[in-house]
Protein backbone atom coordinates (compact mmCIF):
# COMPACT_ATOMS: atom_id res chain seq x y z
CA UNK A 1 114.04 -2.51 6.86
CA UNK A 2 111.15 -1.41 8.76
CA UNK A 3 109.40 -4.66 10.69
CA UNK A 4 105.88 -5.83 10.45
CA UNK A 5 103.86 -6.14 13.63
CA UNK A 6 102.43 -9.72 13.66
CA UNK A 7 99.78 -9.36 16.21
CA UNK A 8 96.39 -10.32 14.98
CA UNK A 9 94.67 -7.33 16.79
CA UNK A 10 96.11 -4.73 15.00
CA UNK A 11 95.28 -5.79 11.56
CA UNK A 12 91.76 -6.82 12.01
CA UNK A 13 90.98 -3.51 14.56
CA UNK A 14 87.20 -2.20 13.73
CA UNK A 15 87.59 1.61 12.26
CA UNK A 16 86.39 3.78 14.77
CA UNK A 17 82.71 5.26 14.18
CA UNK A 18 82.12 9.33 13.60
CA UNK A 19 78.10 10.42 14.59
CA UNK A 20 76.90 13.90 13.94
CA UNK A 21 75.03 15.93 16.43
CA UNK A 22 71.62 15.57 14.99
CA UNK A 23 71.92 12.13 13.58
CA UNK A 24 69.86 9.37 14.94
CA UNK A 25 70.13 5.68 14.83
CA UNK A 26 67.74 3.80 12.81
CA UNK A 27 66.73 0.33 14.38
CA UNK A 28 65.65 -2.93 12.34
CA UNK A 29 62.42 -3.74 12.78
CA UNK A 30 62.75 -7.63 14.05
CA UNK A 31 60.89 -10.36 11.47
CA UNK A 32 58.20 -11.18 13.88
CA UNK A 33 57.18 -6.86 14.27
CA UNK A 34 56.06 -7.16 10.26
CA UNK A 35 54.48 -10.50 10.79
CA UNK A 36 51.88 -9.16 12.74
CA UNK A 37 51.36 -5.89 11.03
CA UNK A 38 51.04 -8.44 7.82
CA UNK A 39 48.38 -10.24 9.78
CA UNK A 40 46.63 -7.51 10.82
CA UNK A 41 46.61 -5.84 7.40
CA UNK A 42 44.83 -9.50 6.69
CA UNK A 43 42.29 -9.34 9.32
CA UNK A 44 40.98 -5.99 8.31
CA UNK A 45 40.78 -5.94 4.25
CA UNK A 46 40.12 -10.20 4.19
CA UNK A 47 37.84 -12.48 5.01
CA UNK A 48 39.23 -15.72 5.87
CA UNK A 49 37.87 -19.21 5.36
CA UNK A 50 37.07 -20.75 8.32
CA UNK A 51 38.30 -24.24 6.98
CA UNK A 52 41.14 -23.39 4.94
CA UNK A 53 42.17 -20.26 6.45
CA UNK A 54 43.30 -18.77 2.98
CA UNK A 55 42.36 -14.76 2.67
CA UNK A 56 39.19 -14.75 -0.23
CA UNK A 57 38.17 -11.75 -1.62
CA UNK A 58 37.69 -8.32 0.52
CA UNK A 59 34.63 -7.80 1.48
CA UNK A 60 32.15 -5.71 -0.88
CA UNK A 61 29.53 -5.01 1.49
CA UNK A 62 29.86 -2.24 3.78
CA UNK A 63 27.27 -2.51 5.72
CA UNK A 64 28.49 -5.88 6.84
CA UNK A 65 31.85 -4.62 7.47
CA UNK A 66 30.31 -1.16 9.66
CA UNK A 67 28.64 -4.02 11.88
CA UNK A 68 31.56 -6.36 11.98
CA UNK A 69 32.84 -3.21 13.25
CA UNK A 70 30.32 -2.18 15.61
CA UNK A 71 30.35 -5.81 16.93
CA UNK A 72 34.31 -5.61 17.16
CA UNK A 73 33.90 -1.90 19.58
CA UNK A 74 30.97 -3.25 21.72
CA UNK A 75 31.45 -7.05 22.65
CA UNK A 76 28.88 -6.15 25.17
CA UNK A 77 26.12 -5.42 23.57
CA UNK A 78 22.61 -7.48 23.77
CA UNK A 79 21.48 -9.71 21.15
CA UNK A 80 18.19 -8.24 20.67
CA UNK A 81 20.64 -4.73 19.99
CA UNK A 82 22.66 -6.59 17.67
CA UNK A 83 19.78 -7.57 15.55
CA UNK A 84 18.19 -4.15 15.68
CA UNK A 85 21.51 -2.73 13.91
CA UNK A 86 21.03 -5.52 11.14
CA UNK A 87 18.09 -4.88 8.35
CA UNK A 88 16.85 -8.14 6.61
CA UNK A 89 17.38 -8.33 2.92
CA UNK A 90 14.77 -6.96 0.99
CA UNK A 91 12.80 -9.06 -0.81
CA UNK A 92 10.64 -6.56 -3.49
CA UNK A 93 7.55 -5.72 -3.94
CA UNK A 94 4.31 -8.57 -2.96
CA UNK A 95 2.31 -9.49 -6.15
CA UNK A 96 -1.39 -10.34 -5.38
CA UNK A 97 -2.01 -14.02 -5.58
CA UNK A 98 -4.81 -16.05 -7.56
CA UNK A 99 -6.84 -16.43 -4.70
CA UNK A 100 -6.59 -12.61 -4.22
CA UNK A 101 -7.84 -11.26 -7.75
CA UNK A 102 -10.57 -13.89 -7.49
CA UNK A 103 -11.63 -12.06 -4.48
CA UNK A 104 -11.64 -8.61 -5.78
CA UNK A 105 -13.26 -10.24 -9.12
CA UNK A 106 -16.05 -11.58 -7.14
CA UNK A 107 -16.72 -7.70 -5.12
CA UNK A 108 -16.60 -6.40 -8.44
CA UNK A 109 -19.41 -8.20 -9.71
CA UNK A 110 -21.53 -7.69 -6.72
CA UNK A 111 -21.11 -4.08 -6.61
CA UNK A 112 -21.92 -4.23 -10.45
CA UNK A 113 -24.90 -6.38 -9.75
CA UNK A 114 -26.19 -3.72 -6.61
CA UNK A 115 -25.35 -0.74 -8.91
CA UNK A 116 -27.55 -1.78 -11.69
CA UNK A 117 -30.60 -2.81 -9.33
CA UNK A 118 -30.46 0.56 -7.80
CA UNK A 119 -30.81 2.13 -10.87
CA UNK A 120 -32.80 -0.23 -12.85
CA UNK A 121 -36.19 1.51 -11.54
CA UNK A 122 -35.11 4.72 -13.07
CA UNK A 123 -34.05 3.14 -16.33
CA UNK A 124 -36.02 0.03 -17.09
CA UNK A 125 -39.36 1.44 -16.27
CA UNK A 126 -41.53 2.52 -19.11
CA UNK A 127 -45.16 3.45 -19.54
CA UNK A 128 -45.75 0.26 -21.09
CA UNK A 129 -44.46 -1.56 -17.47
CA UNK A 130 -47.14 0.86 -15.50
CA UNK A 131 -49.94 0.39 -17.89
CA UNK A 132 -49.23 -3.38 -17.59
CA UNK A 133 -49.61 -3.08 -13.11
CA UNK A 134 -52.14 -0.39 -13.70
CA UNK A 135 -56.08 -1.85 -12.14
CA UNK A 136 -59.38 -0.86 -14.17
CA UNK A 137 -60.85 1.60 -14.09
CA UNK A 138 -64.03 -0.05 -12.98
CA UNK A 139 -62.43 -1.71 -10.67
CA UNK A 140 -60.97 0.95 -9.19
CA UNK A 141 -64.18 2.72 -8.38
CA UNK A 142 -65.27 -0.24 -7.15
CA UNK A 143 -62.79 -1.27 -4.52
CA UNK A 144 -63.57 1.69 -1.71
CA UNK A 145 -59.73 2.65 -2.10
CA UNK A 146 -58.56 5.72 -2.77
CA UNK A 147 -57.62 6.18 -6.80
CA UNK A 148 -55.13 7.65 -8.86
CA UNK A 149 -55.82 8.63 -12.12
CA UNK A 150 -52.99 9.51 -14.77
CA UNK A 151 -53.92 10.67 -18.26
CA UNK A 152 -50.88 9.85 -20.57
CA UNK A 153 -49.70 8.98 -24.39
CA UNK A 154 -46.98 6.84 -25.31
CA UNK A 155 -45.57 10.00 -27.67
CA UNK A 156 -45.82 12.09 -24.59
CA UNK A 157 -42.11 13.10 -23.68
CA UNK A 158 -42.64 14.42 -19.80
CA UNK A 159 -44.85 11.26 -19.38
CA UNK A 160 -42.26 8.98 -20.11
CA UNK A 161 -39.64 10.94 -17.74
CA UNK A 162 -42.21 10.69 -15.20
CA UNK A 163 -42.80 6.98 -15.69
CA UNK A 164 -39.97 5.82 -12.81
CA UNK A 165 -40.66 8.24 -9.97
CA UNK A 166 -44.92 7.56 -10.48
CA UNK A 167 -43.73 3.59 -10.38
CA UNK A 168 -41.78 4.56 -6.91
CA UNK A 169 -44.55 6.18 -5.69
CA UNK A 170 -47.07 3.08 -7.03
CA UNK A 171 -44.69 0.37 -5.28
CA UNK A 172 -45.28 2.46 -1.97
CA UNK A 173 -48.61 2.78 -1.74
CA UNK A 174 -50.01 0.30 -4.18
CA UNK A 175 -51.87 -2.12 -1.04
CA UNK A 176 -53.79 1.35 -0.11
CA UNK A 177 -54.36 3.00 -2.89
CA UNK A 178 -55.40 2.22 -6.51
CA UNK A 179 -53.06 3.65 -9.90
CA UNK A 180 -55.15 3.75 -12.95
CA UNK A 181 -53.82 4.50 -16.45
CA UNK A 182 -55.66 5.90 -19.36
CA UNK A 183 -54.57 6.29 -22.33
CA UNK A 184 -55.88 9.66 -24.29
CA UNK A 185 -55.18 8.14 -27.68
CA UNK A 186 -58.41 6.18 -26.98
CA UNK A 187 -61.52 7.57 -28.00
CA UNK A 188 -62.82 5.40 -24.93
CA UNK A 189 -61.87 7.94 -22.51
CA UNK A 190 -63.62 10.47 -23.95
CA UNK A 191 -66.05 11.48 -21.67
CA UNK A 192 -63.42 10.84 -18.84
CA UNK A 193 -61.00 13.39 -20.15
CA UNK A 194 -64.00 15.69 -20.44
CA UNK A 195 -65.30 15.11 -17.19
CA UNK A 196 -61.64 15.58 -15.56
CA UNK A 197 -60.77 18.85 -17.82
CA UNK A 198 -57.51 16.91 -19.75
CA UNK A 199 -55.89 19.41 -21.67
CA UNK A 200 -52.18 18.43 -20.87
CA UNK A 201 -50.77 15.16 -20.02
CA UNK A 202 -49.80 14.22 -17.83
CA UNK A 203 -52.52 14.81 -15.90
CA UNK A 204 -52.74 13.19 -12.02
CA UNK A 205 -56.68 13.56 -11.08
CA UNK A 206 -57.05 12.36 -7.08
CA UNK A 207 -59.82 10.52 -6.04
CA UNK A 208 -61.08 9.99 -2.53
CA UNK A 209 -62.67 6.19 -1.61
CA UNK A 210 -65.49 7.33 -2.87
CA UNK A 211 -64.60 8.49 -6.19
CA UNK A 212 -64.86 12.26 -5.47
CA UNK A 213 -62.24 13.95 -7.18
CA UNK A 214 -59.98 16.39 -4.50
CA UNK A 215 -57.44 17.89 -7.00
CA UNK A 216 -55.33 17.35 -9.69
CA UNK A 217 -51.50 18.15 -10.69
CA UNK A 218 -50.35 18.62 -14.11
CA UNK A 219 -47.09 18.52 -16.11
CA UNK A 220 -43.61 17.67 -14.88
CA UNK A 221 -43.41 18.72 -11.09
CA UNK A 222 -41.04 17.39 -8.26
CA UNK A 223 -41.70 13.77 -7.34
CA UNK A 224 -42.90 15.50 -3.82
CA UNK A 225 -45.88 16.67 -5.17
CA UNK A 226 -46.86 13.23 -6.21
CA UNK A 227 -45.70 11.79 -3.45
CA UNK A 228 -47.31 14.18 -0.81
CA UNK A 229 -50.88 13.63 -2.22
CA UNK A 230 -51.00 9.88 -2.50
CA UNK A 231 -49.67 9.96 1.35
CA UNK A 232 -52.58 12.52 1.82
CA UNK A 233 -55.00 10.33 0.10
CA UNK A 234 -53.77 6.70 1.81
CA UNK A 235 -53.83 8.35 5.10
CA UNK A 236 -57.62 9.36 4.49
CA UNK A 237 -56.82 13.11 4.94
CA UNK A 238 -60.10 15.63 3.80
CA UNK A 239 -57.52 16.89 1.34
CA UNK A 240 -54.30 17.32 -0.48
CA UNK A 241 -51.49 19.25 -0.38
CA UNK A 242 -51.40 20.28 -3.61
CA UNK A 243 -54.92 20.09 -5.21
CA UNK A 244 -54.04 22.41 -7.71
CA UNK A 245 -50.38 21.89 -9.86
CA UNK A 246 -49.35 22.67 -13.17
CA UNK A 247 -45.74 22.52 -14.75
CA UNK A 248 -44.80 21.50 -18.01
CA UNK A 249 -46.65 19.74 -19.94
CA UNK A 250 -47.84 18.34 -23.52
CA UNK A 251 -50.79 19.64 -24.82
CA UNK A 252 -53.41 16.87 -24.74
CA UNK A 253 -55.07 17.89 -28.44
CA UNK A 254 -52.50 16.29 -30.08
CA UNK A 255 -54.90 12.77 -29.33
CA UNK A 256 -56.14 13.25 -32.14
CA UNK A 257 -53.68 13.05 -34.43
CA UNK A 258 -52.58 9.33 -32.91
CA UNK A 259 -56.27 8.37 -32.02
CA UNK A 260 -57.58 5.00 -32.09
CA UNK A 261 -61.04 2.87 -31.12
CA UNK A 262 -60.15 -0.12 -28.70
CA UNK A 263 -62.97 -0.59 -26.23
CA UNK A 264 -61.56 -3.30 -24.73
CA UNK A 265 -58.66 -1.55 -23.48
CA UNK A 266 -58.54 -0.07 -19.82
CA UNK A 267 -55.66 1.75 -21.12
C-alpha cells in the first residue's frame, strides 16, 4: 500500500505558469487611475455648481465653451484681450421713441409749410389778385414813375399763365415803377387800346416817367423779356431791350363778344 506524503507543501504547490513568445501581460488599472479619468470626463462635458458641486446639464453654448477654452490655453492673457474675444448679447433692432416721431412729425410739417409758400406765387395768383394791386391809370401818369401797361381778359388763356411770373416781376419793382391793368372787355379803354395798337392780349405797352411809350411785347414770351424791360425802365435807361416782342397770343377782337360798360372801373 503505497503511502501518502503528509507535507502541506506538496498539496497546496501553485501550478507552474506557461507564457508564449508574443504574449504580453495585461496590468489592472488601480481604482484611483479611473477616478480621475471619471473626473476629468466631468470637467470637460459638465458644468458644475459652484455650491453643490453636482454636474448640471452640458453646456449648449459653444461659444462659451471655445472661450472657456481659450481662457484654459492662455492664463496669461490681458483682460482688455479677454473681453475683445467675448461679443455682448445682441439685443435687436432700436425702435424710434415718442419723442423721436414727434420730431420728424414736426420737420414734416415745416417742410410742407416752406414747400407750399414757395409755390403758392405760381399757383394762388390770378388776374383777379393783380387787378386788385394794380394803381390807376390816372394815377399812374401822374406819379413821374415809370408805367406798365398790360391789356388782358379774364377768358384770356396765356394771360392767366402769365399772371404769376408778371406778379414776380410787380413785387420787384413795384416801389419804382407803376403796373396798370386794363381790362379790354371794357368799352372804357377804347381809345387806349386804339392808341396802343391792342390786337392780342396780352399786350405789355412800356412807358417812360413821362408817359412816352418805348415798346411793347406781346403774347406768351420768357419771363426775361418782362423782366429785362421793367429793369430797363426802373433804371431810367433811354430804352428797352426788347421794344418790339410778339409770341403767342389771343386775338384781342374777341372783346366784343364779352364786352361790357363800367366807367368806374380802372380795370
Amino acid at each position: 500500500m503505497a503511502k501518502v506524503a503528509s507535507s502541506s507543501i506538496g498539496l497546496h504547490r501553485p501550478k507552474p505558469v506557461h507564457f508564449r513568445p508574443n504574449q504580453t501581460l495585461h496590468s489592472v488599472k488601480p481604482f484611483n487611475y479611473q477616478l480621475n479619468n471619471l473626473q476629468k470626463y466631468q470637467r470637460i462635458y459638465c458644468q458644475t455648481e459652484p455650491k453643490t458641486g453636482h454636474c448640471c446639464q452640458p453646456n449648449s453654448d459653444p461659444s462659451e465653451s471655445a472661450v472657456k477654452e481659450k481662457s484654459s490655453i492662455e492664463p496669461g492673457a490681458s483682460a482688455e484681450s479677454s473681453k475683445a474675444e467675448v461679443s455682448p448679447p445682441s439685443t435687436g433692432p432700436e425702435y424710434p421713441t415718442r419723442d423721436f416721431n414727434r420730431r420728424v412729425a414736426l420737420v414734416s410739417v415745416l417742410v410742407a409749410l416752406g414747400l407750399f409758400s414757395s409755390q403758392r406765387l405760381d399757383l394762388g395768383v390770378s388776374l383777379k389778385d393783380i387787378t386788385a394791386a394794380a394803381l390807376p391809370y390816372e394815377e399812374a401818369l401822374s406819379n413821374g414813375k415809370p408805367t406798365v401797361v398790360e391789356f388782358y381778359a379774364d377768358w384770356c388763356e396765356v394771360c392767366r399763365e402769365l399772371a404769376p411770373d408778371v406778379y414776380k416781376v410787380e413785387q420787384q419793382y413795384k416801389d419804382r415803377v407803376n403796373f396798370v391793368m386794363l381790362n379790354v372787355d371794357n368799352t372804357k379803354w377804347e381809345q387806349e387800346l386804339d392808341e396802343f395798337g391792342v390786337e392780342g392780349i396780352p399786350h405789355f405797352a412800356f412807358l417812360d416817367k413821362d408817359g412816352n411809350e418805348e415798346g411793347n411785347v406781346v403774347g406768351r414770351l420768357p419771363k426775361q423779356y418782362l423782366l429785362e424791360n421793367v429793369d430797363a425802365l426802373a433804371k431810367g435807361k433811354e430804352s428797352i431791350p426788347y421794344s418790339r416782342a410778339v409770341g403767342q397770343y389771343t386775338s384781342a377782337e374777341s372783346r366784343k363778344v364779352h364786352q361790357i360798360s363800367d366807367p368806374r372801373s380802372h380795370g
